[in-house]
Protein backbone atom coordinates (compact mmCIF):
# COMPACT_ATOMS: atom_id res chain seq x y z
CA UNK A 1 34.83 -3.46 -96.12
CA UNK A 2 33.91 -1.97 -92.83
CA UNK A 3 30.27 -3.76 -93.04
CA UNK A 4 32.06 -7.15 -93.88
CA UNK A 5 34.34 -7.22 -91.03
CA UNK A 6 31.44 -6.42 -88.98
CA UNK A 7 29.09 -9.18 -90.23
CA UNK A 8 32.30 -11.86 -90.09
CA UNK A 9 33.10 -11.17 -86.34
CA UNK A 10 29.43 -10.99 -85.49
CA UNK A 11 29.41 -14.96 -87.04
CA UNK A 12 32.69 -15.37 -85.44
CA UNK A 13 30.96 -14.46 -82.24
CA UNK A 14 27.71 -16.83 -82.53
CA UNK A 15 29.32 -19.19 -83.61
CA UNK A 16 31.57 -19.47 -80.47
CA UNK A 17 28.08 -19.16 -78.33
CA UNK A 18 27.07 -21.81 -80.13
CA UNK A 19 30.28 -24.16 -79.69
CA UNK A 20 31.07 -22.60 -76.02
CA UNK A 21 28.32 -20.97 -74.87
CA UNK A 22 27.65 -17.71 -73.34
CA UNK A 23 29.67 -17.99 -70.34
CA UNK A 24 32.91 -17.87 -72.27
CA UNK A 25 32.49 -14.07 -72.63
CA UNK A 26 36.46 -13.64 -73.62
CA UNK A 27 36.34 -15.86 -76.87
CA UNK A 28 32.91 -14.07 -77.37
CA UNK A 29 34.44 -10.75 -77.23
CA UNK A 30 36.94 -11.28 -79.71
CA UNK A 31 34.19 -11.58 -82.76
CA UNK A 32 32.97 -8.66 -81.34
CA UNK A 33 35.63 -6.72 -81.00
CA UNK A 34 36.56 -7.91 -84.79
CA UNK A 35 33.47 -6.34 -85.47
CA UNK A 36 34.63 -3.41 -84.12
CA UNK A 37 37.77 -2.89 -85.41
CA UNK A 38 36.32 -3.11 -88.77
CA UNK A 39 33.55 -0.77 -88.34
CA UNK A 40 36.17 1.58 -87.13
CA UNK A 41 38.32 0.78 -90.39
CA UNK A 42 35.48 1.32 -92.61
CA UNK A 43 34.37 4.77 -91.15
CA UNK A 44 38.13 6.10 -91.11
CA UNK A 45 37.98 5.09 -94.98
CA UNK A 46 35.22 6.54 -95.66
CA UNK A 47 36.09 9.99 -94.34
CA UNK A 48 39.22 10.30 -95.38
CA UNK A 49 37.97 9.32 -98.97
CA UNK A 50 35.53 11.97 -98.62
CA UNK A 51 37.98 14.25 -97.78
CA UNK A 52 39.78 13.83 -100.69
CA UNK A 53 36.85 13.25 -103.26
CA UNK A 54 35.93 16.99 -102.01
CA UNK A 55 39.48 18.10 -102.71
CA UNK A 56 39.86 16.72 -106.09
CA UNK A 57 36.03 17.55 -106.92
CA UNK A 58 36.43 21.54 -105.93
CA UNK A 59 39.92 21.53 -107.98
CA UNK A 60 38.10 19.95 -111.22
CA UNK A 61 35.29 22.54 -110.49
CA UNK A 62 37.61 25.18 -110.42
CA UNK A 63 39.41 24.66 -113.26
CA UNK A 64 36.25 23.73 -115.24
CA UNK A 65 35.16 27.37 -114.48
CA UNK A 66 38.81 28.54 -115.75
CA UNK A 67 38.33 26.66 -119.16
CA UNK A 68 34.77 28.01 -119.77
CA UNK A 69 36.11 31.86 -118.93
CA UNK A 70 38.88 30.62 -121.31
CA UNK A 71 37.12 29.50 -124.08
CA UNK A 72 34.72 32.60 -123.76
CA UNK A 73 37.26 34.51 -124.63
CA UNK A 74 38.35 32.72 -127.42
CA UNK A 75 34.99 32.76 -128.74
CA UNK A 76 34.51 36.59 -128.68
CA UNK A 77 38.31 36.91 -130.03
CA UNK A 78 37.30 34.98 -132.91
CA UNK A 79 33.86 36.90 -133.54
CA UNK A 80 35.88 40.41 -133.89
């Protein structure tokens, strides 16, 4: 999403160049700072979703461990 936002305002910014020209530098720097603001987005969702990926990945690990130990012991119960 991040990437997107960044592409649109970057088109949103030639394309006033185009239509204005370069010495309109405040309706250029809104596609810019579109771009931006979306870049910005896109990072903050991307670490917080890493954040919690890590979270929810080292609680599966953990209790994957816990199930094996588990079932280990059910195994050698049912040997005896």
């Amino acid at each position: 999403l991040g990437l997107l936002g960044t592409v649109i305002g970057i088109i949103e910014s030639f394309q006033t160049m185009a239509q204005k020209g370069i010495s309109d530098i405040a309706e250029v720097s809104k596609g810019i700072g579109t771009a931006l603001e979306a870049t910005a987005l896109g990072i903050a969702i991307a670490i917080l979703s890493l954040f919690y990926f890590t979270v929810v990945n080292s609680r599966i690990n953990g209790l994957k461990t816990k199930l094996k130990s588990e079932l280990s012991l059910i195994e050698k119960a049912r040997q005896r």
